[in-house]
Protein backbone atom coordinates (compact mmCIF):
# COMPACT_ATOMS: atom_id res chain seq x y z
CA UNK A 1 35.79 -38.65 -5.99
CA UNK A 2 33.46 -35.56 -6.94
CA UNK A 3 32.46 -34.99 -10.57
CA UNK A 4 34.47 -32.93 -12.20
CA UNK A 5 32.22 -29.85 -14.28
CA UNK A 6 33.06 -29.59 -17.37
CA UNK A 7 31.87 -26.44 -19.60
CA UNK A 8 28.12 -28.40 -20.75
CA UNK A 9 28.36 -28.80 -16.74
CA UNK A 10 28.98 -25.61 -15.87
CA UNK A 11 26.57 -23.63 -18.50
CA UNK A 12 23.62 -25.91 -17.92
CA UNK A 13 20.95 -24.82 -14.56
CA UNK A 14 21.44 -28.37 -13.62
CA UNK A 15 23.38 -26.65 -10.35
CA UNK A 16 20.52 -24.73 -9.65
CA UNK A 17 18.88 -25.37 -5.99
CA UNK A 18 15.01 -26.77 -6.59
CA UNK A 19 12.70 -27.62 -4.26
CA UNK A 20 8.94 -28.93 -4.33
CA UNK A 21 6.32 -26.57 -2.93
CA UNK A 22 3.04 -28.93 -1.75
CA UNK A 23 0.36 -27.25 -1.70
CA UNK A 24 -2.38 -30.02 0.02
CA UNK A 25 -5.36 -28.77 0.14
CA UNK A 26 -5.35 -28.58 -3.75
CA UNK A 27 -3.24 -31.31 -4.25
CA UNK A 28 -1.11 -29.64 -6.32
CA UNK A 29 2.66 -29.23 -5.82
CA UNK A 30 5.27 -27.13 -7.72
CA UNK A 31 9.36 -26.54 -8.32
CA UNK A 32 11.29 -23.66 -7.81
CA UNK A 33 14.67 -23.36 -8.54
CA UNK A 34 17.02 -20.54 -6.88
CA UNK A 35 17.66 -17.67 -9.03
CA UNK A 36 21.02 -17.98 -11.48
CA UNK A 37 22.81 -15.07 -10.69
CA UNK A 38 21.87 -13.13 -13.54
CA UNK A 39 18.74 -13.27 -12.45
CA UNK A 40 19.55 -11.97 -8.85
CA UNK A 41 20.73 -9.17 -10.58
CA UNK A 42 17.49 -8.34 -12.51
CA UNK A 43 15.60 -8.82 -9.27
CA UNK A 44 17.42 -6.24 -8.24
CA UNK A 45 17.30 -3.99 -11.23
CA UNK A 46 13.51 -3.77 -10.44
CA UNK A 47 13.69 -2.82 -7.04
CA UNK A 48 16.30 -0.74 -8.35
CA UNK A 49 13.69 0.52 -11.36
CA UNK A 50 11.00 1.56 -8.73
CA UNK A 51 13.45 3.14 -7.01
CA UNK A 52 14.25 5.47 -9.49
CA UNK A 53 11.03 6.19 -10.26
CA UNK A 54 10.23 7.66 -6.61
CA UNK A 55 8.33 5.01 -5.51
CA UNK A 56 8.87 4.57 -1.61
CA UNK A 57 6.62 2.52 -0.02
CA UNK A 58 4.64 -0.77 -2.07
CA UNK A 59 1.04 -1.31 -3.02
CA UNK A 60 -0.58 -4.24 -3.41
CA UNK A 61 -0.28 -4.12 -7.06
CA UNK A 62 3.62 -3.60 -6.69
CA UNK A 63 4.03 -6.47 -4.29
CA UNK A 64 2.02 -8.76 -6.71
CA UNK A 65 4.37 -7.75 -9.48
CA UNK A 66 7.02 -8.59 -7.87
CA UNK A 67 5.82 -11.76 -6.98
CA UNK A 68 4.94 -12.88 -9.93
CA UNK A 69 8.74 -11.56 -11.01
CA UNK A 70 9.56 -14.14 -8.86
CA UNK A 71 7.88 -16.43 -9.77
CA UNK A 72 8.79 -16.43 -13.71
CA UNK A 73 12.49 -16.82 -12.50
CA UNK A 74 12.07 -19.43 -10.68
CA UNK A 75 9.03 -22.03 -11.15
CA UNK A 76 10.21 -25.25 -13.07
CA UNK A 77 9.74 -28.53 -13.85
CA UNK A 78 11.58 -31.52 -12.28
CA UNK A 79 14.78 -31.27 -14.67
CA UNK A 80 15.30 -27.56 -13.51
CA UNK A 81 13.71 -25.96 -16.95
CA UNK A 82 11.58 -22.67 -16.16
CA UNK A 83 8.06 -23.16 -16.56
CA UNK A 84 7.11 -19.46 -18.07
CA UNK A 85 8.80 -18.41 -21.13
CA UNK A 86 8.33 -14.47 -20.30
CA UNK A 87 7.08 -12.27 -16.77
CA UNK A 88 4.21 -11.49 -18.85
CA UNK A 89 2.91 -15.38 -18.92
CA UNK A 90 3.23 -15.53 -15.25
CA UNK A 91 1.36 -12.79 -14.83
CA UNK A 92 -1.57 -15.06 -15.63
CA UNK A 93 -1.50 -16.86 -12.28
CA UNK A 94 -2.78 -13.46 -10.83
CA UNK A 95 -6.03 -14.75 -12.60
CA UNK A 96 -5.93 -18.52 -11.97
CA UNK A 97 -4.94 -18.66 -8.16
CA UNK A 98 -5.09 -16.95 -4.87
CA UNK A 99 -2.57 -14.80 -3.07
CA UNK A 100 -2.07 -17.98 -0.20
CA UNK A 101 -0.67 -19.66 -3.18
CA UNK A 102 1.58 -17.04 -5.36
CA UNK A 103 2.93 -15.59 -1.81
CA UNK A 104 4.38 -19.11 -0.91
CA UNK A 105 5.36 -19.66 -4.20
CA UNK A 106 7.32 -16.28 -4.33
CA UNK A 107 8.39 -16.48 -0.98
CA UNK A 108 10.09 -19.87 -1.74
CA UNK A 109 11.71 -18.32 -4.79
CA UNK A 110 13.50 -15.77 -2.42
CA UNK A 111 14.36 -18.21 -0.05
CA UNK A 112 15.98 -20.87 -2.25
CA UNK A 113 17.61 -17.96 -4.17
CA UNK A 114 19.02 -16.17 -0.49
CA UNK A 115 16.98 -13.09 -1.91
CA UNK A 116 15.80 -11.26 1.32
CA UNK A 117 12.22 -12.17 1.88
CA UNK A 118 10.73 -9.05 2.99
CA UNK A 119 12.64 -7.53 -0.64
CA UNK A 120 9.35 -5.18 -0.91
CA UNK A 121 10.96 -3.16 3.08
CA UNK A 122 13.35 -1.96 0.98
CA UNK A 123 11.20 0.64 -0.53
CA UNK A 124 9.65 1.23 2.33
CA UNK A 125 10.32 4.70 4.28
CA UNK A 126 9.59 5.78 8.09
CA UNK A 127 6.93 9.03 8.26
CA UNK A 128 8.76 11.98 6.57
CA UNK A 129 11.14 13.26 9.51
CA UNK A 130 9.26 17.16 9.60
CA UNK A 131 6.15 15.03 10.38
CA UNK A 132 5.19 13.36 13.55
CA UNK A 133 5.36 10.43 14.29
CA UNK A 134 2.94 10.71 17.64
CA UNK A 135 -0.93 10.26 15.97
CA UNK A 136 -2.01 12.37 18.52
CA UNK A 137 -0.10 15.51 17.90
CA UNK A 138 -1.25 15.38 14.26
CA UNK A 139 -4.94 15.31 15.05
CA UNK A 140 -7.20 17.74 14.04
CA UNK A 141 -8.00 18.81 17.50
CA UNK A 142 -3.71 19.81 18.27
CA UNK A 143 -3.88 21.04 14.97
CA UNK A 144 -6.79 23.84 15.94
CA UNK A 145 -4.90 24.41 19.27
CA UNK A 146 -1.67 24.37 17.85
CA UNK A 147 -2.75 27.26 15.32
CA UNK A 148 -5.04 29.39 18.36
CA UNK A 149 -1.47 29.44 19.74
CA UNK A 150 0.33 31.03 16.34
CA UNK A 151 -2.60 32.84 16.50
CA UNK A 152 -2.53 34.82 20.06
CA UNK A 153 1.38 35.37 19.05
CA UNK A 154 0.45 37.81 16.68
């Protein structure tokens, strides 16, 4: 017979998904748990947040924000407690590792957590629709023909 939860069951992140990252080559190997769903939801509100602030396509700083976001919801220790107290502590790992390592380490965060991967294509946006999209039409060279034309209309 299954367990039955009780509410200690039920309010503890012992439910929580983990899984061990390895990372072999420095022999180092880490947890992440899947987000609770609170903290889907303040994933969200920061894709949400840049958003509203007209951002529409990332930059390498944004990306590495959010992974480190990520990565403060979600790395912990064997017993499912977060390792990082606040975002701001993660943050440090932007000076004590490489990208290799806090990409897989975020990417595994929004795996476990059935976050979409590719979360930063949401504020992405195709070339504005009054612009083309052919290079060549935009090049300088159509752009001098294209105004000789305006020009002999006149």
């Amino acid at each position: 017979m299954a367990k039955i939860l009780g509410r200690d069951d039920l309010l503890s992140s012992n439910y929580l998904k983990r899984e061990l990252v390895e990372f072999p080559d420095l022999g180092v190997s880490v947890y992440m748990r899947e987000f609770s769903s609170a903290q889907v939801l303040q994933f969200n509100a920061r894709i949400k947040e840049y958003r509203q602030n007209g951002i529409k396509e990332t930059t390498p700083e944004i990306d590495l924000d959010l992974m480190t976001f990520a990565i403060s919801l979600s790395a912990c220790d064997e017993n499912g407690n977060l390792l990082f107290s606040s975002e701001e502590e993660a943050k440090q790992l932007k000076d004590s590792f490489g990208i290799t390592l806090i990409d897989a380490l975020s990417t595994k965060a929004l795996d476990i957590s059935g976050v979409n991967k590719n979360v930063t294509a949401a504020l992405s946006t195709e070339v504005a629709d009054n612009l083309p999209n052919d290079p060549t039409k935009s090049s300088p060279a159509s752009l001098r023909r294209s105004s000789r034309k305006r020009g002999k209309k006149s």
